[in-house]
C-alpha atoms as a PDB file:
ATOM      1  CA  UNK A   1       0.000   0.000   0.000  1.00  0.00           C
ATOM      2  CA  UNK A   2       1.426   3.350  -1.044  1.00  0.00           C
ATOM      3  CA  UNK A   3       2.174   5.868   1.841  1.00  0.00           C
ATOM      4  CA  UNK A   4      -0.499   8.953   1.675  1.00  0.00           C
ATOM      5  CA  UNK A   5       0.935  12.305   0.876  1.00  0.00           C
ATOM      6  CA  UNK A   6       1.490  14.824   3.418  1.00  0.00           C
ATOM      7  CA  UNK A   7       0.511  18.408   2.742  1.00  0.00           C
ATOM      8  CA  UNK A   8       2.179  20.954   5.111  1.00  0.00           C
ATOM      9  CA  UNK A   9      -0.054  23.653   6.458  1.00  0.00           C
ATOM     10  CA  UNK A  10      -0.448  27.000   5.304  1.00  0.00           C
ATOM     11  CA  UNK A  11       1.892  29.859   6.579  1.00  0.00           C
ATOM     12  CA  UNK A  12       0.361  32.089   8.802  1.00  0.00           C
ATOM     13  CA  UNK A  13       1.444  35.578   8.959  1.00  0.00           C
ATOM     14  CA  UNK A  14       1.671  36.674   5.273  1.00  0.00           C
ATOM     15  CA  UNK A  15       0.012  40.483   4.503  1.00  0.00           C
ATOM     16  CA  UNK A  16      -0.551  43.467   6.336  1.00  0.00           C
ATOM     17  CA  UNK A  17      -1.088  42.669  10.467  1.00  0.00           C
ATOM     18  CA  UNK A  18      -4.577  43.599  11.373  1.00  0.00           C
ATOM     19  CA  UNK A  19      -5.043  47.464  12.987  1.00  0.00           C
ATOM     20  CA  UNK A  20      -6.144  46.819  16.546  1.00  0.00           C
ATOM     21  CA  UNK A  21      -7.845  49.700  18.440  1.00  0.00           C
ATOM     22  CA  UNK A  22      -9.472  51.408  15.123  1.00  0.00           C
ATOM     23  CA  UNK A  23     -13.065  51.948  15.672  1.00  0.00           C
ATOM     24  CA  UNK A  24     -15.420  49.455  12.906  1.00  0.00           C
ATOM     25  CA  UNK A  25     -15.898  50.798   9.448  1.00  0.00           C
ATOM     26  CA  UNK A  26     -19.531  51.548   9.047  1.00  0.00           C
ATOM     27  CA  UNK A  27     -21.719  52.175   5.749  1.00  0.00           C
ATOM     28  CA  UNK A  28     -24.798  54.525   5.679  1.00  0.00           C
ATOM     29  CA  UNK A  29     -26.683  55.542   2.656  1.00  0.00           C
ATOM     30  CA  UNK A  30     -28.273  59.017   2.466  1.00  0.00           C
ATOM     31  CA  UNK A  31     -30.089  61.511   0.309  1.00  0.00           C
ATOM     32  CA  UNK A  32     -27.762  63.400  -2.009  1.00  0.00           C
ATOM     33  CA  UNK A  33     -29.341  66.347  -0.128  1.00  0.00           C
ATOM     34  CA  UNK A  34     -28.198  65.380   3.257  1.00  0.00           C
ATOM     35  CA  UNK A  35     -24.892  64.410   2.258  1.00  0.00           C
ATOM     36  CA  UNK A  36     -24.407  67.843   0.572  1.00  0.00           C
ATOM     37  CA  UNK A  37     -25.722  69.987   3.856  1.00  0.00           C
ATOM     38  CA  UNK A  38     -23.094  67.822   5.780  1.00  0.00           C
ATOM     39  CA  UNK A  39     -20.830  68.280   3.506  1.00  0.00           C
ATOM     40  CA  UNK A  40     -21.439  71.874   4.017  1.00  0.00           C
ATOM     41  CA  UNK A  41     -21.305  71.698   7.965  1.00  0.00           C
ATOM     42  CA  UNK A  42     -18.204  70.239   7.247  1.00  0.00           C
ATOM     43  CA  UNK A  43     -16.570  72.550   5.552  1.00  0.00           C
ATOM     44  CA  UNK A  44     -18.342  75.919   7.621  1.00  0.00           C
ATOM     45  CA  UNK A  45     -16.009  73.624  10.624  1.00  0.00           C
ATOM     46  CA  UNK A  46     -13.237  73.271   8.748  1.00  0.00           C
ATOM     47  CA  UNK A  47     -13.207  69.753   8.880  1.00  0.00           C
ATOM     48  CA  UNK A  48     -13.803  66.382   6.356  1.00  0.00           C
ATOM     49  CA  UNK A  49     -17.088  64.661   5.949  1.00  0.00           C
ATOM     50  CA  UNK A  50     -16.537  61.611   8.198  1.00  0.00           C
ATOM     51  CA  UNK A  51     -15.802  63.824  11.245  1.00  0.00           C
ATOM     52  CA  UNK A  52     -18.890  66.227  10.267  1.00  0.00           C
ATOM     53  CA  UNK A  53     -20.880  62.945  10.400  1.00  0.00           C
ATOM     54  CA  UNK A  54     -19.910  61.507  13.540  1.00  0.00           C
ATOM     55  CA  UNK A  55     -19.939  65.130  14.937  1.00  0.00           C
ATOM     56  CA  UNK A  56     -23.474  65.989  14.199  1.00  0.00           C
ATOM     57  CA  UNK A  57     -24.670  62.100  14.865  1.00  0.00           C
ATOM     58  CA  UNK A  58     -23.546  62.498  18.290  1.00  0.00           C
ATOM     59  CA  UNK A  59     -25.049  66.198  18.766  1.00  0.00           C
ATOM     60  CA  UNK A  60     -28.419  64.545  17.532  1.00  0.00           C
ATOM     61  CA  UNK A  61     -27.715  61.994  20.455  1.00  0.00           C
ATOM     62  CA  UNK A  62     -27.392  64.130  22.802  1.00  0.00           C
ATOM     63  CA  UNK A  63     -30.821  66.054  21.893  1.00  0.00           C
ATOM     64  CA  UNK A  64     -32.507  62.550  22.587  1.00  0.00           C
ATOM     65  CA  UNK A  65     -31.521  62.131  26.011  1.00  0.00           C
END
């Protein structure tokens, strides 16, 4: 009886190391219209869109409480 072939295991450890301690990516989908007014509050703050987002999803937060 022939001996059965032995395939070695994969290498771990190839490609770029995961980034531990970043926040989750999260997708939203919005009205042209409300992307352009927060791209506008953005901008008026001197700042990009994700931060305008985050920054005027947690003041709407805070309104609810």
């Amino acid at each position: 009886m022939k001996k059965s072939i032995k395939v070695p295991p994969k290498k771990r450890g190839r490609g770029r190391p995961p980034a531990g301690g970043r926040d989750p990516h999260v997708t939203i989908r919005m009205p042209q219209t409300l992307i352009d007014n927060a791209d506008g509050w953005a901008k008026a703050n001197n700042t990009g869109r994700s931060e305008a987002i985050r920054h005027l999803v947690e003041l709407g937060l805070k309104v609810k409480k």
